[in-house]
N, C-alpha and C. Protein backbone atom coordinates (compact mmCIF):
# COMPACT_ATOMS: atom_id res chain seq x y z
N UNK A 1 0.82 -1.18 0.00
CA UNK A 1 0.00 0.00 0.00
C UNK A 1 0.87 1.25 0.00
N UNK A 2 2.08 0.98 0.34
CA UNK A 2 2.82 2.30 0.83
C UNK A 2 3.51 2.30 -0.57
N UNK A 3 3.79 1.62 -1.26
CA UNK A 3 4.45 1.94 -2.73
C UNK A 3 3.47 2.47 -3.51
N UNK A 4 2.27 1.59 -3.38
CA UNK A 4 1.01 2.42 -4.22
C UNK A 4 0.60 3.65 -4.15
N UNK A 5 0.70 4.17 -2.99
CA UNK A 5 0.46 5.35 -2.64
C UNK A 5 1.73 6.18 -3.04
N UNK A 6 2.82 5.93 -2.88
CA UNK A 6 3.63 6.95 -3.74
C UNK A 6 3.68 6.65 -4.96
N UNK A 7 3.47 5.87 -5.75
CA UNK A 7 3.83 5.59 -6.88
C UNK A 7 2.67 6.27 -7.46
N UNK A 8 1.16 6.98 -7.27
CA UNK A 8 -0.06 6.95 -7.19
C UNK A 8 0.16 8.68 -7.00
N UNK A 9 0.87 8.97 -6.12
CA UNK A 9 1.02 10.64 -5.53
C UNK A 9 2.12 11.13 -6.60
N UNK A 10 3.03 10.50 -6.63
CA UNK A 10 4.04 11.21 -7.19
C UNK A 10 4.31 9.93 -8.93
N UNK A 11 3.55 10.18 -9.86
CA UNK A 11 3.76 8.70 -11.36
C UNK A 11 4.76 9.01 -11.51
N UNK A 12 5.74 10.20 -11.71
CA UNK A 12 6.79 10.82 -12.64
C UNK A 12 7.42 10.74 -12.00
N UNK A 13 8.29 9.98 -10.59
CA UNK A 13 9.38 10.29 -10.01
C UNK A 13 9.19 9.63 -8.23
N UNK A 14 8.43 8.44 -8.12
CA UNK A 14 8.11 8.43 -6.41
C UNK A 14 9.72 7.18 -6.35
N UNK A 15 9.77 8.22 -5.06
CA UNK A 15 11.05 7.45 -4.04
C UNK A 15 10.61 6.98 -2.85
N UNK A 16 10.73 5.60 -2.66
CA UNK A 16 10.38 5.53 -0.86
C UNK A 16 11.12 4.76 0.06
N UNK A 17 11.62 4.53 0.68
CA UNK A 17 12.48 4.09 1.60
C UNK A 17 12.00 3.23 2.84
N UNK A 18 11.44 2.21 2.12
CA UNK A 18 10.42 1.49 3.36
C UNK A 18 10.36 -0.08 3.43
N UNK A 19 11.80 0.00 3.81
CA UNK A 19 11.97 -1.45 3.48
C UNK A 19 10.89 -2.47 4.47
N UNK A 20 10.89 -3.55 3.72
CA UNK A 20 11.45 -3.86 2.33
C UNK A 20 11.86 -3.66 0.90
N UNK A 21 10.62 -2.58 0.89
CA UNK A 21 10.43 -2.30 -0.24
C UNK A 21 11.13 -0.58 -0.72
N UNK A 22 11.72 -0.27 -1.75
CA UNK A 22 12.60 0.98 -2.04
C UNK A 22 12.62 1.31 -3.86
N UNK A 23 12.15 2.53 -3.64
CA UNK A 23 11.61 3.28 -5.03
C UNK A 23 12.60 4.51 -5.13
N UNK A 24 13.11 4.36 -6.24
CA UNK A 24 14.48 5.67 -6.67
C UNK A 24 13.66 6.02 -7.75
N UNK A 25 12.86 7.48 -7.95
CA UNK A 25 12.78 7.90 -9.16
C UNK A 25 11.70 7.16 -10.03
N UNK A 26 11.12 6.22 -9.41
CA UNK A 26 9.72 5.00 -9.97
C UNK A 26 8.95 5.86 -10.71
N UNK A 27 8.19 5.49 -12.18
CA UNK A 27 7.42 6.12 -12.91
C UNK A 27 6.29 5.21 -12.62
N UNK A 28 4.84 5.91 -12.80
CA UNK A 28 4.12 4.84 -12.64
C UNK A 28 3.43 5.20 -14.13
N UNK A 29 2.85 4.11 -15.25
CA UNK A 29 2.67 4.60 -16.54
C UNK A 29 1.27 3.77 -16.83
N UNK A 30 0.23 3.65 -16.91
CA UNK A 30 -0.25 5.30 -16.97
C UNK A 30 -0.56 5.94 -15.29
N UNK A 31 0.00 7.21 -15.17
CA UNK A 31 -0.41 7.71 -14.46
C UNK A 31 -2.25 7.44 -13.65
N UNK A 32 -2.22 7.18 -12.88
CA UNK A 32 -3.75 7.43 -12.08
C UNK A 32 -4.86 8.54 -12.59
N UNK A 33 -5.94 7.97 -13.14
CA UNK A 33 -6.48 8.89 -13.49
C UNK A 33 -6.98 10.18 -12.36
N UNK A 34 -7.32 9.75 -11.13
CA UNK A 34 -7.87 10.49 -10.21
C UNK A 34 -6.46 10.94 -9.38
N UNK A 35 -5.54 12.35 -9.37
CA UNK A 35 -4.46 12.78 -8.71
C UNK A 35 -4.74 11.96 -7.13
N UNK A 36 -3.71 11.38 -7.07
CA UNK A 36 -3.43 10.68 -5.67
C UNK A 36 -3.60 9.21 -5.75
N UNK A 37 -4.32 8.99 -6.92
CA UNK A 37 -5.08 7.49 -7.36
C UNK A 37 -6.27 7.03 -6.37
N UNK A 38 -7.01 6.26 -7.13
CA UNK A 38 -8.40 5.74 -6.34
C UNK A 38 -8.23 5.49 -4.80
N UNK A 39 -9.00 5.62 -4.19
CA UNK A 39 -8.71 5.25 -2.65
C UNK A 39 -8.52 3.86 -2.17
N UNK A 40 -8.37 3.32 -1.35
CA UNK A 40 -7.73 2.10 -1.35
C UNK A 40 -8.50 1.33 0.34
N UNK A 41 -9.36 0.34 -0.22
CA UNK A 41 -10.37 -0.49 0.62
C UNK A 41 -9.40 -1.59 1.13
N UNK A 42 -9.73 -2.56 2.06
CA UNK A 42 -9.45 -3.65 3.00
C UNK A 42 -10.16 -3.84 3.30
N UNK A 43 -10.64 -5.42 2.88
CA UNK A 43 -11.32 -6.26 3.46
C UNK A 43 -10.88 -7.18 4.75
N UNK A 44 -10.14 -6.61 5.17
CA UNK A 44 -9.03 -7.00 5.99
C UNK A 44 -10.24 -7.41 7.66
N UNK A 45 -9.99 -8.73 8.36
CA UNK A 45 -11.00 -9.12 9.38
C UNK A 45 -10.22 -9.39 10.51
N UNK A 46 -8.86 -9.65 10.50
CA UNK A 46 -8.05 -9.98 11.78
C UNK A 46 -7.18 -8.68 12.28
N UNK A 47 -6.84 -8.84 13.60
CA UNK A 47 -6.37 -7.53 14.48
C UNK A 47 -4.80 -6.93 13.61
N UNK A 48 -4.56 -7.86 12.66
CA UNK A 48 -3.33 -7.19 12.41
C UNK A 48 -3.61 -6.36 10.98
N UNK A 49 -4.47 -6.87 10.47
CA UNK A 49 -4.91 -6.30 9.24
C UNK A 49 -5.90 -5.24 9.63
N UNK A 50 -6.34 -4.62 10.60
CA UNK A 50 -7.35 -3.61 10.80
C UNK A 50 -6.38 -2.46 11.02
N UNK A 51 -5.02 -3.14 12.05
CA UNK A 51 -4.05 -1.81 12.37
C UNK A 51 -3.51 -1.21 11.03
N UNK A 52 -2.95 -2.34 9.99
CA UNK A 52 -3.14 -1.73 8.81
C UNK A 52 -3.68 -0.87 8.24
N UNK A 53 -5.32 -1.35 7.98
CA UNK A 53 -5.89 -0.47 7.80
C UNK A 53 -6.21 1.08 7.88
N UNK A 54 -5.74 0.70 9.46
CA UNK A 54 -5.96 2.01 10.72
C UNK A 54 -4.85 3.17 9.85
N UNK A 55 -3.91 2.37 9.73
CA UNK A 55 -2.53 3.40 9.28
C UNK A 55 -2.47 3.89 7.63
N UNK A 56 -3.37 3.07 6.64
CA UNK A 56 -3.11 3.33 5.43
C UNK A 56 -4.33 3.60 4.93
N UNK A 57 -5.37 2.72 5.06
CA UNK A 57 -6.37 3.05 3.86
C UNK A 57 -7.28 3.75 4.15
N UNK A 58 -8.42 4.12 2.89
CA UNK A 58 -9.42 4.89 3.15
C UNK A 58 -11.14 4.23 3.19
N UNK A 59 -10.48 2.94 3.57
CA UNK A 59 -11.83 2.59 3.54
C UNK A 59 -11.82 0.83 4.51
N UNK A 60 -12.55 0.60 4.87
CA UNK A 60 -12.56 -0.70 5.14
C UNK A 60 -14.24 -1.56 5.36
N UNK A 61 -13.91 -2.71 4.28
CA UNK A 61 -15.06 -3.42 4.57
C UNK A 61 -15.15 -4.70 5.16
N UNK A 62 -16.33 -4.93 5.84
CA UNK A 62 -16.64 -6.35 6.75
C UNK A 62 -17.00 -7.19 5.94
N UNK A 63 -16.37 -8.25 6.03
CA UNK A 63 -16.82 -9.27 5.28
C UNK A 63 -17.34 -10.49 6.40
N UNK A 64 -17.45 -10.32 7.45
CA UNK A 64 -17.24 -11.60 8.32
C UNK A 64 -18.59 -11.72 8.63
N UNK A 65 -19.32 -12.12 9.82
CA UNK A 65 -20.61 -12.41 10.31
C UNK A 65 -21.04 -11.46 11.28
N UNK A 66 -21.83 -10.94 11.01
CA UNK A 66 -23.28 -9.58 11.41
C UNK A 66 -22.94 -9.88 12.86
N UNK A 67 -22.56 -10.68 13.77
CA UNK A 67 -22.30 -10.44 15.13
C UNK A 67 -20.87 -10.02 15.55
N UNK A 68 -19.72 -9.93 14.12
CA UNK A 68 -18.39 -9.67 14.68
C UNK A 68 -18.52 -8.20 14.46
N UNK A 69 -18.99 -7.54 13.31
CA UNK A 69 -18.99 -6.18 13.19
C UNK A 69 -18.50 -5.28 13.95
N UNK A 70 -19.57 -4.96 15.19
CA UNK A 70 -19.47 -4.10 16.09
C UNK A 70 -18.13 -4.41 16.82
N UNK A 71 -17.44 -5.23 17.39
CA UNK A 71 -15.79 -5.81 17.77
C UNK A 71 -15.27 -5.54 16.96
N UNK A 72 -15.19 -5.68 15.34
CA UNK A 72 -14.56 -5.68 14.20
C UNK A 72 -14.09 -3.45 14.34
N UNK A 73 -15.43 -3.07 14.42
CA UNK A 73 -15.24 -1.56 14.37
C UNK A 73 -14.85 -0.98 15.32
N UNK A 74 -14.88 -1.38 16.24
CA UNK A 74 -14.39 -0.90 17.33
C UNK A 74 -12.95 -1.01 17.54
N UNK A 75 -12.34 -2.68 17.37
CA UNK A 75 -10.79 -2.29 16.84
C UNK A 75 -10.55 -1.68 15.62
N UNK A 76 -11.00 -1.41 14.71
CA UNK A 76 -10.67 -0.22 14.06
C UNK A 76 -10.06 0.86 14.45
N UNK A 77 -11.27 1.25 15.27
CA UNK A 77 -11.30 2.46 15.86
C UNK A 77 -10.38 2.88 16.60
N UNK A 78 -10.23 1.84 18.12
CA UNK A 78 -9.06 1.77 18.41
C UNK A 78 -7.65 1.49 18.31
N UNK A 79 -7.41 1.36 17.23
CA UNK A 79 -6.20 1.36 16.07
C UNK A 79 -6.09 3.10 15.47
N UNK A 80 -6.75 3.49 15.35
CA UNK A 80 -6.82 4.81 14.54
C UNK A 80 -6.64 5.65 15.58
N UNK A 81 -6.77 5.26 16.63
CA UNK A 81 -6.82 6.60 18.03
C UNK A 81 -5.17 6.04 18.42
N UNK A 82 -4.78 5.07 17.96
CA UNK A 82 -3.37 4.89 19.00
C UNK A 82 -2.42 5.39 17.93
N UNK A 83 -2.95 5.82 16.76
CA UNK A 83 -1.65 6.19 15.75
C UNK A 83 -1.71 7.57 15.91
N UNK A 84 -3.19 8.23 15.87
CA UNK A 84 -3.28 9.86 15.89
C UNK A 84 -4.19 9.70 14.56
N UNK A 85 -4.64 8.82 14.14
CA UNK A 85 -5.40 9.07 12.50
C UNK A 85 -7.25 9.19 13.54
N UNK A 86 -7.71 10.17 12.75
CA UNK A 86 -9.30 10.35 12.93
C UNK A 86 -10.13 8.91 12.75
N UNK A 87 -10.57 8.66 13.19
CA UNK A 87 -10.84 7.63 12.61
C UNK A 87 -12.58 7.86 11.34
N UNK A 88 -13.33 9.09 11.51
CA UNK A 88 -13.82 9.42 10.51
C UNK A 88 -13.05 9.46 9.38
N UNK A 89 -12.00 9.48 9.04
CA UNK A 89 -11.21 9.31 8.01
C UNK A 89 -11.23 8.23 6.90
N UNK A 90 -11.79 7.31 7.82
CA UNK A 90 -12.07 5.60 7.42
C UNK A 90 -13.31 5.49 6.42
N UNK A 91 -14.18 5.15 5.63
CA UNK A 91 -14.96 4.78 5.26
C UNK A 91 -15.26 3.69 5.57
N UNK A 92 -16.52 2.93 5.72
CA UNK A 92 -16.69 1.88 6.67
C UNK A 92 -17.73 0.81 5.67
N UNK A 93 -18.04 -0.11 4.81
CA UNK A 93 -18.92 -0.79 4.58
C UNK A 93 -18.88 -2.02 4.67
N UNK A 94 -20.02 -2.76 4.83
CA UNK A 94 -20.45 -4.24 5.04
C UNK A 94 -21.50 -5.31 4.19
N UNK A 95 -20.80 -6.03 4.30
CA UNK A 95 -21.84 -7.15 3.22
C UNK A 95 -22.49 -8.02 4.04
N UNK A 96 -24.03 -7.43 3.38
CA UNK A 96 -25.06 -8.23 3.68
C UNK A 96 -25.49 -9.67 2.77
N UNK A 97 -25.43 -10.99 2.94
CA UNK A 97 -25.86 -11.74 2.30
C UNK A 97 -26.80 -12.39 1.75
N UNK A 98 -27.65 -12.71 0.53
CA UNK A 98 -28.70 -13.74 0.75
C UNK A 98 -28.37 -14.74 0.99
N UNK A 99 -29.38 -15.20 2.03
CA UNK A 99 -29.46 -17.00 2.29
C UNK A 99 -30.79 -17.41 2.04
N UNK A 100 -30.74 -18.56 1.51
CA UNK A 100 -32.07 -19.23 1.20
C UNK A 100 -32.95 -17.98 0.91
N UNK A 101 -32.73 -17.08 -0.08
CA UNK A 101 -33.89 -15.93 0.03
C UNK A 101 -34.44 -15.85 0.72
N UNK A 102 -34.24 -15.24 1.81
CA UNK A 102 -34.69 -15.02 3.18
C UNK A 102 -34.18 -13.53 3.02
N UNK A 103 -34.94 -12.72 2.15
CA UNK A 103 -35.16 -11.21 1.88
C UNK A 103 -35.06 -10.84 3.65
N UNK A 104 -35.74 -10.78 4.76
CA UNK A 104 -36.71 -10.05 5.62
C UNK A 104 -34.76 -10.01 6.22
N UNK A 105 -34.16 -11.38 6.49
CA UNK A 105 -32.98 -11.29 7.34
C UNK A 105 -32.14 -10.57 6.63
N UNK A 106 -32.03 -10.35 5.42
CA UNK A 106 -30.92 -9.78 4.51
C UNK A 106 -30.96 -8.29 4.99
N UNK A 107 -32.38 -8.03 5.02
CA UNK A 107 -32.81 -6.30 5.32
C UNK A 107 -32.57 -6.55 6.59
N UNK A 108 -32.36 -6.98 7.79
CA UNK A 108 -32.48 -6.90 9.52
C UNK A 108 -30.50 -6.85 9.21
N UNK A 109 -29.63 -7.77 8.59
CA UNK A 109 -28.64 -7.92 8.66
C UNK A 109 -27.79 -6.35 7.88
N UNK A 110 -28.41 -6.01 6.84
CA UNK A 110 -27.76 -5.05 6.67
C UNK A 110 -28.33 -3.40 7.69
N UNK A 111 -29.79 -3.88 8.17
CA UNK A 111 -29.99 -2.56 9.23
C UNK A 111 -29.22 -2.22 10.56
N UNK A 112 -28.61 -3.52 10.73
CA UNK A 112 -27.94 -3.60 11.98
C UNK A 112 -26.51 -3.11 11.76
N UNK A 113 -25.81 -3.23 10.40
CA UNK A 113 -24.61 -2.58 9.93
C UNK A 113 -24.75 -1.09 9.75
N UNK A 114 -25.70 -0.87 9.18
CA UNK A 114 -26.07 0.98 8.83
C UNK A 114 -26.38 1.31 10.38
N UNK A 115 -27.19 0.73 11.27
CA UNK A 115 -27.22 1.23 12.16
C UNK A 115 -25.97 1.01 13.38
N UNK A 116 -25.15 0.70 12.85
CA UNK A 116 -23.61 0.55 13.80
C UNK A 116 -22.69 0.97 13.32
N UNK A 117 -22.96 1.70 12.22
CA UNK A 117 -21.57 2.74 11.69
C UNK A 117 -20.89 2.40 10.38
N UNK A 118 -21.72 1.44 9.53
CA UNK A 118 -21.66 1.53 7.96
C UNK A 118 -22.24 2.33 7.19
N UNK A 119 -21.25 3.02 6.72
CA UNK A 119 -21.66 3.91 5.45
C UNK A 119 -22.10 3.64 4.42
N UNK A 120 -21.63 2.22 3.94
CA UNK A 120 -22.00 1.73 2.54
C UNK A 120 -22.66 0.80 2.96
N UNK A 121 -23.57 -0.07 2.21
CA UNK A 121 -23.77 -1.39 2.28
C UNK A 121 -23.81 -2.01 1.30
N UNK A 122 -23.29 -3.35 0.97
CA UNK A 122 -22.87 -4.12 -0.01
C UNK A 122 -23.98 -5.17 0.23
N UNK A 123 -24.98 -5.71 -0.97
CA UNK A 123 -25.62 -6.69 -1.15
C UNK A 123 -25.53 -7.56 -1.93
N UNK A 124 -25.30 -8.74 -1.28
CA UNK A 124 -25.13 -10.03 -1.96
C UNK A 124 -25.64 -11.12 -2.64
N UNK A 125 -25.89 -11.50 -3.53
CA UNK A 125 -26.47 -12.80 -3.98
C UNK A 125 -25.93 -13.41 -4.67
N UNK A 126 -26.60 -14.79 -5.10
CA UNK A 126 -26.23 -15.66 -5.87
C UNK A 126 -26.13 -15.62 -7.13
N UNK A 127 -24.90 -15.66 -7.83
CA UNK A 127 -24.64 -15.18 -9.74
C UNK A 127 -25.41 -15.65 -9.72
N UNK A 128 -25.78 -16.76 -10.07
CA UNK A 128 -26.71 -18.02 -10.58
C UNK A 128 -28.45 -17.15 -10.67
N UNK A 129 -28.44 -16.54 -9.67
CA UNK A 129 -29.98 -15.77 -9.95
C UNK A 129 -30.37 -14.79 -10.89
N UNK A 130 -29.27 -14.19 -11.67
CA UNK A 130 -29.14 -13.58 -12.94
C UNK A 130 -30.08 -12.20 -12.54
N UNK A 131 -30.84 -12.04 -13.84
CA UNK A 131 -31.29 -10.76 -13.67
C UNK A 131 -32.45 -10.45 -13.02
N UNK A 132 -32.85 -11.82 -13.16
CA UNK A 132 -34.68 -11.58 -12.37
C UNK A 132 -34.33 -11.83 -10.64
N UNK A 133 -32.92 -12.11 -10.74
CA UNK A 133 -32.92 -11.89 -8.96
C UNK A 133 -32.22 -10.57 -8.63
N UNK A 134 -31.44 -10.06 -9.29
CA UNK A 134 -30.96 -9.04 -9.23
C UNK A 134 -32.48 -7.67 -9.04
N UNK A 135 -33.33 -8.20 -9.98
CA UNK A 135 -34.77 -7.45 -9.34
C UNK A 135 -35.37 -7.67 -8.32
N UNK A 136 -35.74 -8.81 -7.90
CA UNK A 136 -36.32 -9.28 -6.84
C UNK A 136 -35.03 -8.39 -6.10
N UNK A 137 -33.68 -8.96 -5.51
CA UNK A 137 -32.86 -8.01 -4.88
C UNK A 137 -33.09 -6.54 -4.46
N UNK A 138 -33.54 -5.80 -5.72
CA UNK A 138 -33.94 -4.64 -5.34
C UNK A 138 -35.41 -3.92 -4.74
N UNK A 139 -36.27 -5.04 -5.19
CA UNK A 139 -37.22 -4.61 -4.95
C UNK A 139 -37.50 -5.24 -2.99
N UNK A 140 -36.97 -6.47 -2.97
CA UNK A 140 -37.05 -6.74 -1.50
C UNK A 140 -36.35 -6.60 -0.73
N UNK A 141 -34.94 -5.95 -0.84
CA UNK A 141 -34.23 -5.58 -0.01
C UNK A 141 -33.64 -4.20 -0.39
N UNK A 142 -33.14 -3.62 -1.34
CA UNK A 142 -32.40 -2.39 -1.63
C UNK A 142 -33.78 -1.74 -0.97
N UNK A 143 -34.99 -1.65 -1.45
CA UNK A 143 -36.01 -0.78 -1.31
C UNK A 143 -36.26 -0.50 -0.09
N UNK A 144 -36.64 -1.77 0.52
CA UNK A 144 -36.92 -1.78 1.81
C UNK A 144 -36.02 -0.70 2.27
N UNK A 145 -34.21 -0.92 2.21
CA UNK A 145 -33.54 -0.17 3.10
C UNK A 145 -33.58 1.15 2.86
N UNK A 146 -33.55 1.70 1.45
CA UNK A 146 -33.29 2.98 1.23
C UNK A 146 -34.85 3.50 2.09
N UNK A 147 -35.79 2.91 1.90
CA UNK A 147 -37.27 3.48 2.81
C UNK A 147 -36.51 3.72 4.48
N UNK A 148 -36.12 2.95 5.00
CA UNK A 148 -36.05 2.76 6.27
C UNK A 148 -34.79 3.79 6.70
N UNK A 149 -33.77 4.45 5.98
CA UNK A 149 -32.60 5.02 6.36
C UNK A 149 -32.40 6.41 5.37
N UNK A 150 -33.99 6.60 4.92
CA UNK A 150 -33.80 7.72 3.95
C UNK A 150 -34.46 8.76 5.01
């Protein structure tokens, strides 16, 4: 992450000194379209990968189970307070899953993430359900939530 980010800040010339890893003059070609380059997510779920997080990226998402979350964010959090980083700084989202189309839990599982400090929410299903689930998807769960958190 730390090469990406200079290589990302500076295309025409990043140097970094961080070993392991060491950049003299690195071009990055093509340059990043967005100055600084896209922001940079972790799906990262264990205590060493959150401090990571804590220290580099701009975003982090949960991938694990609707009861680790709230533990999950909270070491976050407390990772970001022991370096000096804000921890609003973070972007925060979580994936909600279908199971057995069981729409009603998909909407309770992702209300419990928006309502514990996800910004985004990520909804999941099965490729295999193609496009007519990708509707059903929206109509029984996207809808529901945007009603309930609008």
């Amino acid at each position: 992450m730390r090469v990406l980010r200079e290589l990302w800040t500076h295309p025409t010339g990043a140097t970094l000194d961080a070993p392991p890893f060491r950049l003299t003059d690195a071009n990055c070609e093509p340059p990043p379209f967005t100055p600084g380059g896209p922001p940079i997510w972790l799906g990262t779920q264990g205590p060493r990968g959150l401090r990571i997080c804590a220290e580099l990226a701009d975003g982090w998402n949960h991938t694990g189970e609707p009861e680790t979350f709230v533990g999950k964010r909270d070491t976050l959090m407390r990772e970001c307070e022991a370096i000096g980083r804000d921890p609003g700084e973070i972007e925060i989202s979580a994936q909600a899953f279908l199971r057995d189309g069981d729409y009603a839990s998909m909407v309770e599982t992702a209300s419990h993430y928006a309502s514990s400090g996800a910004q985004h929410l990520v909804l999941m299903m099965p490729a295999a359900d193609g496009p007519e689930g990708l509707r059903r998807l929206a109509e029984r769960a996207a809808q529901p939530l945007r009603e309930r958190f609008a």
